[in-house]
Protein backbone atom coordinates (compact mmCIF):
# COMPACT_ATOMS: atom_id res chain seq x y z
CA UNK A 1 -84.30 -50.44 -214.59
CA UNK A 2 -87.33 -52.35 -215.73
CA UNK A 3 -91.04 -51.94 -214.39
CA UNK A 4 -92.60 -53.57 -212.34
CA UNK A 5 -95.88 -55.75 -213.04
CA UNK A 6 -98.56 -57.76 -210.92
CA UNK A 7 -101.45 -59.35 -213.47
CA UNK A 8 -104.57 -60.54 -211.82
CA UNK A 9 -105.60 -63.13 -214.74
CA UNK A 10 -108.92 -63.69 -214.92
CA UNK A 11 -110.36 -66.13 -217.17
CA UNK A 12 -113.10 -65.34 -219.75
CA UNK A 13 -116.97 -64.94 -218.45
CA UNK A 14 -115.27 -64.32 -214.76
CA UNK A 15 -117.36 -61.16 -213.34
CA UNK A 16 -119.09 -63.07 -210.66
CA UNK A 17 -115.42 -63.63 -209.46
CA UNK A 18 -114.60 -60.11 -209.09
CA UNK A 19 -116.03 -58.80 -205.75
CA UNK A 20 -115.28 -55.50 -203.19
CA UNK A 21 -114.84 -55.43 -199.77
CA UNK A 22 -113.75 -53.35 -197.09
CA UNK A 23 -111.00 -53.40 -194.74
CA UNK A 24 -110.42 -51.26 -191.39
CA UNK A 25 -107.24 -53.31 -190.28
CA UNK A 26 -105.98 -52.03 -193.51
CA UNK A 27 -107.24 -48.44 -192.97
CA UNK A 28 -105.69 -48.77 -189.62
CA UNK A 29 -102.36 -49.46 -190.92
CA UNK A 30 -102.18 -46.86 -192.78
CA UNK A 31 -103.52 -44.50 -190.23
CA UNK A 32 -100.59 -45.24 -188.64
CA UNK A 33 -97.83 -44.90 -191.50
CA UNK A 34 -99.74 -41.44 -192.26
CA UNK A 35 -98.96 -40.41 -188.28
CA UNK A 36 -95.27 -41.60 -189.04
CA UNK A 37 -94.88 -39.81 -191.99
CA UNK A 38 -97.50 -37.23 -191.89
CA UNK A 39 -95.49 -34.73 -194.53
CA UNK A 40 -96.47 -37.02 -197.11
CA UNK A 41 -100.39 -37.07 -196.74
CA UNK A 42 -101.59 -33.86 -197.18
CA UNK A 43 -104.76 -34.99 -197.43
CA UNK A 44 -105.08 -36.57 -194.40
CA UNK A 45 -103.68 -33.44 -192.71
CA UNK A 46 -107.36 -32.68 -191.47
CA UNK A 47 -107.85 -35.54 -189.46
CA UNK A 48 -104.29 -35.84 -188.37
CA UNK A 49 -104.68 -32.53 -186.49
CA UNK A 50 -107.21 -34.20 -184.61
CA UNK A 51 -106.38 -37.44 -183.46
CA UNK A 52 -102.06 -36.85 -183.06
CA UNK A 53 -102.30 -35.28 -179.32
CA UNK A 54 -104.69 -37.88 -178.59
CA UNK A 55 -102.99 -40.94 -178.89
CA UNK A 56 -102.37 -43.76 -176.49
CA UNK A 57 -98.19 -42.87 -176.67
CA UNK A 58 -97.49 -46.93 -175.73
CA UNK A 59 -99.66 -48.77 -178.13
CA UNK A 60 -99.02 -46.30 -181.03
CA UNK A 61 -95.41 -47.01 -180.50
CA UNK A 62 -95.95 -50.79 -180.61
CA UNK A 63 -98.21 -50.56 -184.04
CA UNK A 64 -95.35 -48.58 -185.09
CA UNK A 65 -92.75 -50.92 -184.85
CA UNK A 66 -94.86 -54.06 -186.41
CA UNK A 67 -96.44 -52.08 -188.86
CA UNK A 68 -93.23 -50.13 -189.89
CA UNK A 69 -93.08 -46.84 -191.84
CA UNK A 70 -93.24 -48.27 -195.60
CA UNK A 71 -93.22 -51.62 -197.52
CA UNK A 72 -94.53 -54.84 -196.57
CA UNK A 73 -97.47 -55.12 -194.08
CA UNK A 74 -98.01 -57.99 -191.81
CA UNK A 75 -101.02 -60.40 -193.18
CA UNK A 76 -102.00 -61.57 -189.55
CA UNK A 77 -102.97 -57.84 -189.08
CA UNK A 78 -105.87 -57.61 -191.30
CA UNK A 79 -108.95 -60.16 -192.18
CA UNK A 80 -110.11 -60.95 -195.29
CA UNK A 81 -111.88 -57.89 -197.08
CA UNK A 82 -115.86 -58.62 -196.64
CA UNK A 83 -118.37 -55.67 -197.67
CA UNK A 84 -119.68 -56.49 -194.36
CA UNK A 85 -116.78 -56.18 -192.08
CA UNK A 86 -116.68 -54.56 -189.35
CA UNK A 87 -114.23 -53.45 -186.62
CA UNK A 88 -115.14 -55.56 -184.18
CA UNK A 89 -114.99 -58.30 -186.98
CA UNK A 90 -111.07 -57.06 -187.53
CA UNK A 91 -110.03 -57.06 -184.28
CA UNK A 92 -111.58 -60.72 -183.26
CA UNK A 93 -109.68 -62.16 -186.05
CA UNK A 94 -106.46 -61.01 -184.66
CA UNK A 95 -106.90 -61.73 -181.75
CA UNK A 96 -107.63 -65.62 -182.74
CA UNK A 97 -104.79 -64.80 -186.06
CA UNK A 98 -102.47 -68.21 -186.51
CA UNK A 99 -99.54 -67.88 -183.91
CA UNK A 100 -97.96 -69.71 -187.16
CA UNK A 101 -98.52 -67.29 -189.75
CA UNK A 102 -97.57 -64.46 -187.35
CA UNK A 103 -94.59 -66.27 -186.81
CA UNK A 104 -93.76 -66.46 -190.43
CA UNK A 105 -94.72 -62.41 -190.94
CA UNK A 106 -93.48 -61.53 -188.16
CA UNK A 107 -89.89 -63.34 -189.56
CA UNK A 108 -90.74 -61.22 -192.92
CA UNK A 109 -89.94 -58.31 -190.89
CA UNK A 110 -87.32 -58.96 -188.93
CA UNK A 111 -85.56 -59.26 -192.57
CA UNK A 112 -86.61 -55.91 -193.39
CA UNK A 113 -85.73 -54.27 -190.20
CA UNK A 114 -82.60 -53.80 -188.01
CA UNK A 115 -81.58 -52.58 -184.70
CA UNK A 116 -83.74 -52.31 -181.72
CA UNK A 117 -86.80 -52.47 -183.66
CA UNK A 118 -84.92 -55.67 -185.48
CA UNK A 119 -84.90 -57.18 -181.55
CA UNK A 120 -88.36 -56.36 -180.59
CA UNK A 121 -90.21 -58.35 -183.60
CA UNK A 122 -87.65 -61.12 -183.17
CA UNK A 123 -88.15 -61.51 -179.32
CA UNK A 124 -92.62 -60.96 -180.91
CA UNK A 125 -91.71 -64.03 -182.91
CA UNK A 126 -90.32 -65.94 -180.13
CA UNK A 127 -93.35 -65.59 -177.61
CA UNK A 128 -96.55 -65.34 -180.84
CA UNK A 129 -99.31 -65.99 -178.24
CA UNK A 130 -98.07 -63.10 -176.12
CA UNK A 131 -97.40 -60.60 -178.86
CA UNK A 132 -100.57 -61.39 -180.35
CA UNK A 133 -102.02 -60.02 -177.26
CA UNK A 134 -100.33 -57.03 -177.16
CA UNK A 135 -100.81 -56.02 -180.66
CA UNK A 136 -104.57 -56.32 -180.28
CA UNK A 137 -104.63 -54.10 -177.50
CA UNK A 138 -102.94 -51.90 -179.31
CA UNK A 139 -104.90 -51.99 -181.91
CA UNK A 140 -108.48 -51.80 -180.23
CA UNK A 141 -106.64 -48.88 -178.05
CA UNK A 142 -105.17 -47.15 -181.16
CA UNK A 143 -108.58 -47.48 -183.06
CA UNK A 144 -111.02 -46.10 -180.74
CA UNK A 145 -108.65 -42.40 -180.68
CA UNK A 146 -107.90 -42.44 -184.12
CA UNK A 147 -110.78 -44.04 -186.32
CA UNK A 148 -113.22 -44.69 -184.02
CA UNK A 149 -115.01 -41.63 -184.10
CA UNK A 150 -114.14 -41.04 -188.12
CA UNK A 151 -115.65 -44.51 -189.51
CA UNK A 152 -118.89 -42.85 -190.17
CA UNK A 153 -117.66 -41.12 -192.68
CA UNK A 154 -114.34 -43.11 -193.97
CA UNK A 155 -116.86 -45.74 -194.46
CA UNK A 156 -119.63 -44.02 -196.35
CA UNK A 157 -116.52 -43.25 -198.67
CA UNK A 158 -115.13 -46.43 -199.31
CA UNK A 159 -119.16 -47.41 -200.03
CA UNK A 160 -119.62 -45.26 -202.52
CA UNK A 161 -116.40 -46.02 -204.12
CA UNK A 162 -117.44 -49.53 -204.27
CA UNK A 163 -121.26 -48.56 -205.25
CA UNK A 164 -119.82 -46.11 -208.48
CA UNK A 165 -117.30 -48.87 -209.72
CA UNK A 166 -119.71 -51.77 -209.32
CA UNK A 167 -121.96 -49.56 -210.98
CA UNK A 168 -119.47 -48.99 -213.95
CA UNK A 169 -118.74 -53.01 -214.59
CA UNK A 170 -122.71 -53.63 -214.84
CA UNK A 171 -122.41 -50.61 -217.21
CA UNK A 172 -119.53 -50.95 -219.28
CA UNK A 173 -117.25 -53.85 -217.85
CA UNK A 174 -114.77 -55.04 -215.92
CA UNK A 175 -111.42 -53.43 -218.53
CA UNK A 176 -113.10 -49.93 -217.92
CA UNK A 177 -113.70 -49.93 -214.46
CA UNK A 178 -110.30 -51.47 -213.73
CA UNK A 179 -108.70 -48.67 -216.16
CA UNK A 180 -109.98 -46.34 -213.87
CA UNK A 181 -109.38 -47.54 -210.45
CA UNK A 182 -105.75 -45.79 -210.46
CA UNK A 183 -102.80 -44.36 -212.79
CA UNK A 184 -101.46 -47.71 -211.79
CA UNK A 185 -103.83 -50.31 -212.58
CA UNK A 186 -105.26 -50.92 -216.16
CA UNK A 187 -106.71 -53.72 -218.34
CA UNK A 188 -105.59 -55.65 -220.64
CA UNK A 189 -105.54 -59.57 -222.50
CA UNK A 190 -107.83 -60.93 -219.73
CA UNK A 191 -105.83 -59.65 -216.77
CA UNK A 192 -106.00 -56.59 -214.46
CA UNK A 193 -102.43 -55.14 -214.26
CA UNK A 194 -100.70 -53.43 -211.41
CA UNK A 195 -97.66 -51.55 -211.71
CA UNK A 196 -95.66 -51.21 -208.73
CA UNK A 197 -92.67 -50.22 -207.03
CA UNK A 198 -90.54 -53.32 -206.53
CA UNK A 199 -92.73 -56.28 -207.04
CA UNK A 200 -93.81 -58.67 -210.12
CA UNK A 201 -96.09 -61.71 -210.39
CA UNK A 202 -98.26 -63.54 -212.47
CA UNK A 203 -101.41 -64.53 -210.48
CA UNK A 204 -103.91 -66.82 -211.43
CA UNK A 205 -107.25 -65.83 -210.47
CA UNK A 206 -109.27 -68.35 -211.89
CA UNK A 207 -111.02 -70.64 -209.02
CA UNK A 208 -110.70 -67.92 -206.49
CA UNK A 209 -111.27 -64.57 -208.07
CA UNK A 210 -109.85 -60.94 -207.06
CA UNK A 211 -110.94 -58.84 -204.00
CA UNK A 212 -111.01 -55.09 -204.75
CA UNK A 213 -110.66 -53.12 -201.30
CA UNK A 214 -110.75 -48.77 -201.43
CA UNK A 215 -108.89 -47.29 -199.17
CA UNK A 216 -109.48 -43.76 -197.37
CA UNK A 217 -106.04 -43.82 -195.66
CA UNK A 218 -103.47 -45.45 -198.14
CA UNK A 219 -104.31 -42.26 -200.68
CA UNK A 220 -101.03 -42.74 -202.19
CA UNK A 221 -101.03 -45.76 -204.08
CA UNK A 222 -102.30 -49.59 -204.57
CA UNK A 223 -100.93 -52.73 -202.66
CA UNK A 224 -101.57 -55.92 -203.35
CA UNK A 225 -101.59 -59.23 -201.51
CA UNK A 226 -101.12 -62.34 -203.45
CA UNK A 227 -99.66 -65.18 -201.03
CA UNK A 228 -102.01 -68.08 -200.51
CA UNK A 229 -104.42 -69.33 -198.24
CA UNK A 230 -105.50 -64.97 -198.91
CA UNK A 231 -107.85 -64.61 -201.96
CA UNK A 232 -105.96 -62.52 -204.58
CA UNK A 233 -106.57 -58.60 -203.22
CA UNK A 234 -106.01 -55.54 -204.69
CA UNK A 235 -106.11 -52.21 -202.56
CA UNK A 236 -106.65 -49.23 -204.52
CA UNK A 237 -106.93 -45.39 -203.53
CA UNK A 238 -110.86 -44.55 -202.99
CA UNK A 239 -112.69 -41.50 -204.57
CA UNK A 240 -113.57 -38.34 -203.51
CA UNK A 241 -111.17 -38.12 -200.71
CA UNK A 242 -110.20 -34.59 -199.98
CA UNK A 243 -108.78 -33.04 -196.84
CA UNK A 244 -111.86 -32.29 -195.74
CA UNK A 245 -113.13 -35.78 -195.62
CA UNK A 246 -112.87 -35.90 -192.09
CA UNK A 247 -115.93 -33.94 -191.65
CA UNK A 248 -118.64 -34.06 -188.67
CA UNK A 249 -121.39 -35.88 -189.49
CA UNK A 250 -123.40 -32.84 -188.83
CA UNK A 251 -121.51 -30.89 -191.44
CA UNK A 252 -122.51 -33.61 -194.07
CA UNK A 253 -126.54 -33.98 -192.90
CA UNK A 254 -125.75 -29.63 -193.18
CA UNK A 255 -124.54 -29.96 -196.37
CA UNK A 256 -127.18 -32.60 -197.75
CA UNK A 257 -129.45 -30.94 -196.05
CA UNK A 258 -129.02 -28.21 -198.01
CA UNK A 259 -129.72 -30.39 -201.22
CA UNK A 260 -133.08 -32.49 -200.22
CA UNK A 261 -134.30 -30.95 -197.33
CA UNK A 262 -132.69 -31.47 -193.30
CA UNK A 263 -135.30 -34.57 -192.78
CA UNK A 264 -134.16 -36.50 -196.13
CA UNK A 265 -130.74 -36.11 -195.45
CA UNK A 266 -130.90 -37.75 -192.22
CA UNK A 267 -133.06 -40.41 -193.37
CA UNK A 268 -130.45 -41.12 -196.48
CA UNK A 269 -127.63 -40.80 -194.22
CA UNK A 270 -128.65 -43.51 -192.00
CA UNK A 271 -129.66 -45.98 -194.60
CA UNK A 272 -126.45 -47.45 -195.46
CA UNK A 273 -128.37 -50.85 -193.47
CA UNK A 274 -131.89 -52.22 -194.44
CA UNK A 275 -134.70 -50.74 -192.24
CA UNK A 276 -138.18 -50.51 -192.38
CA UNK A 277 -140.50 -47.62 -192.81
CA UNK A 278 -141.60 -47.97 -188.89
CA UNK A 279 -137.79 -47.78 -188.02
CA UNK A 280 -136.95 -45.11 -190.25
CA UNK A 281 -139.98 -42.91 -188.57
CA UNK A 282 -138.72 -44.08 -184.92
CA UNK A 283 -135.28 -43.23 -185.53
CA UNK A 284 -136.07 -40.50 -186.78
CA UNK A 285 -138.44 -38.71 -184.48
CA UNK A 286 -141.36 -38.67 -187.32
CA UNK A 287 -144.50 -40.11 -188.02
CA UNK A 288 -144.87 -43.43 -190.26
CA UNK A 289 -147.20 -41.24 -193.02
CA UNK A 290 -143.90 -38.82 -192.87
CA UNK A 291 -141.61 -41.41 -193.22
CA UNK A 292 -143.36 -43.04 -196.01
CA UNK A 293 -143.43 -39.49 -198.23
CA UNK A 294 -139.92 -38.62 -197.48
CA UNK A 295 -138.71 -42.49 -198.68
CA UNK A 296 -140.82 -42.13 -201.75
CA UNK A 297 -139.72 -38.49 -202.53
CA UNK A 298 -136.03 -40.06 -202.02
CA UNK A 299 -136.77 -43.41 -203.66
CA UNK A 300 -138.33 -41.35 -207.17
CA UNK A 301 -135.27 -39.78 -207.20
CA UNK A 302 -133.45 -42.69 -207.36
CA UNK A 303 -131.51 -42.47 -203.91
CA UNK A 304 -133.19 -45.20 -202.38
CA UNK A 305 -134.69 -48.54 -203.41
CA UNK A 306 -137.13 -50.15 -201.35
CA UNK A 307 -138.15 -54.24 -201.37
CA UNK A 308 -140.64 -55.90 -199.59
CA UNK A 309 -139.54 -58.66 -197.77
CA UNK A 310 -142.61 -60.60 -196.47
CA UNK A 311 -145.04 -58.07 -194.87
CA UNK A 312 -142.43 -55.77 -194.68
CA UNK A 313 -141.04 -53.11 -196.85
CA UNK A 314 -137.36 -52.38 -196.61
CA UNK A 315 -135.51 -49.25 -197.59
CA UNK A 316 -131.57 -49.13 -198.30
CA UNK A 317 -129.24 -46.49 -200.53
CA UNK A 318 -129.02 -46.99 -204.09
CA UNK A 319 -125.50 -46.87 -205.89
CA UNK A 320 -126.44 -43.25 -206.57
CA UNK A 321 -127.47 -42.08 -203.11
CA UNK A 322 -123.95 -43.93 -201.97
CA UNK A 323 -122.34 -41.67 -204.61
CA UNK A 324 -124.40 -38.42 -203.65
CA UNK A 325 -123.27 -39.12 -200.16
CA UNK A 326 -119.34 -39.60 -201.08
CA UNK A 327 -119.78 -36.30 -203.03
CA UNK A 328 -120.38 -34.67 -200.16
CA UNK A 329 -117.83 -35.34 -198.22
């Protein structure tokens, strides 16, 4: 049996075409496979412990049945990967998705499906404006038990992932930072190749780029989406994720803390956003001439970069203080 390829083609000069982004419908999805099939995650046994008595029993089974154990996911269930987007972002695009498209993926599935579950999706595609109701109250109920109170950290690893490989292509290129996104992925003749289960395809890149997305929960493998209007998108496993990257937020300002001091650690912790020196002292309990030290004691050592922007002087995590914080966890 021969192997199977997806090529991103990209055409020469095309860096500014690659970008990142992040995706919590994905991570959702996967959340939910992972609960499904939990003997195949170890690493997601951690946080599996946690959330599994908690979950709304009515909407889990719903996601269940559209999302499916394995195989192809439903498009209308996730945005488009933006390094800005947010849950809230996620689940207001559903719940204004096209009631054609879901038709169409929601006919995708009943293909791939048979039985009772086979009669639920079809009935879905027969009524789109009322499934697409349910399935975003499933989802916002779902979410807020089983990520909700984990996005703190999933997302602080997914940034660094994305601050350590953007890092690498300013550094050494787009071929080695694709060689090492996965066992599966590699570089080569202008194109970044995917090998995958059951799937092949040429796509052309050129004129709309390739979306890189980490992923916390899919640990197992990439995915790709390549059907137009989506921009080309290829999910990849983050890294750094262990089974004990479900960790309190305390543990991790504990753990920092232990590295530049309990007051540092919070500040670097929280600035993932853009905030002033004022804000930073506020937030933090401090006093401005505090703040200021503790920024430039974490800014000399290269954790954080500040900018002025008018009068102002703005303070966010450098690609390195993204990466010391996905260490820790």
């Amino acid at each position: 049996m021969g192997r199977n390829f997806v090529d991103f083609h990209l055409s020469p000069g095309d860096i500014q075409a690659v970008r990142f982004g992040v995706s919590p419908g994905h991570e959702l999805a996967h959340a939910v496979r992972i609960l499904l099939r939990p003997a195949q995650h170890p690493l997601q046994w951690g946080w599996l412990r946690a959330v599994r008595d908690r979950l709304p029993r009515e909407s889990f089974a719903l996601l269940a049945q559209v999302i499916g154990a394995d195989g192809y996911l439903p498009d209308f269930l996730t945005a488009a990967p933006r390094w800005d987007l947010t849950p809230d972002d996620e689940l207001d695009a559903l719940r204004s998705a096209s009631l054609a498209g879901m038709r169409v993926d929601l006919g995708k599935m009943v293909l791939r499906s048979s039985g009772t579950r086979q009669e639920m999706l079809r009935e879905m595609q027969t009524t789109p404006a009322r499934a697409r109701e349910r399935i975003a109250d499933a989802w916002s109920e779902v979410w807020d038990v089983a990520l909700a109170p984990v996005w703190p950290q999933l997302e602080r690893l997914l940034r660094a992932d994305v601050a350590v490989r953007s890092r690498t292509i300013a550094t050494d290129g787009i071929g080695r930072m694709a060689d090492g996104l996965h066992p599966a992925v590699s570089w080569g003749e202008g194109a970044v190749r995917v090998e995958l289960r059951k799937h092949s395809e040429r796509v052309d890149c050129r004129g709309s780029g390739l979306v890189l997305v980490p992923s916390v929960m899919a640990s197992w493998g990439c995915m790709v989406l390549t059907e137009p209007p989506a921009q080309p998108t290829l999910f990849y496993p983050a890294r750094g994720v262990t089974a004990g990257w479900a960790s309190s937020t305390a543990d991790v300002a504990a753990a920092l803390g232990a590295l530049v001091g309990p007051a540092r650690a919070a500040i670097l912790l929280d600035a993932s956003t853009a905030r002033t020196t004022s804000q930073v002292a506020r937030e933090s309990g401090i006093a401005v001439s505090t703040a200021s030290h503790h920024l430039t004691v974490l800014r000399d050592a290269g954790l954080i970069a500040s900018e002025r922007d008018g009068a102002r002087m703005l303070h966010l995590r450098t690609p390195l203080g993204e990466a010391m914080v996905g260490a820790v966890l």
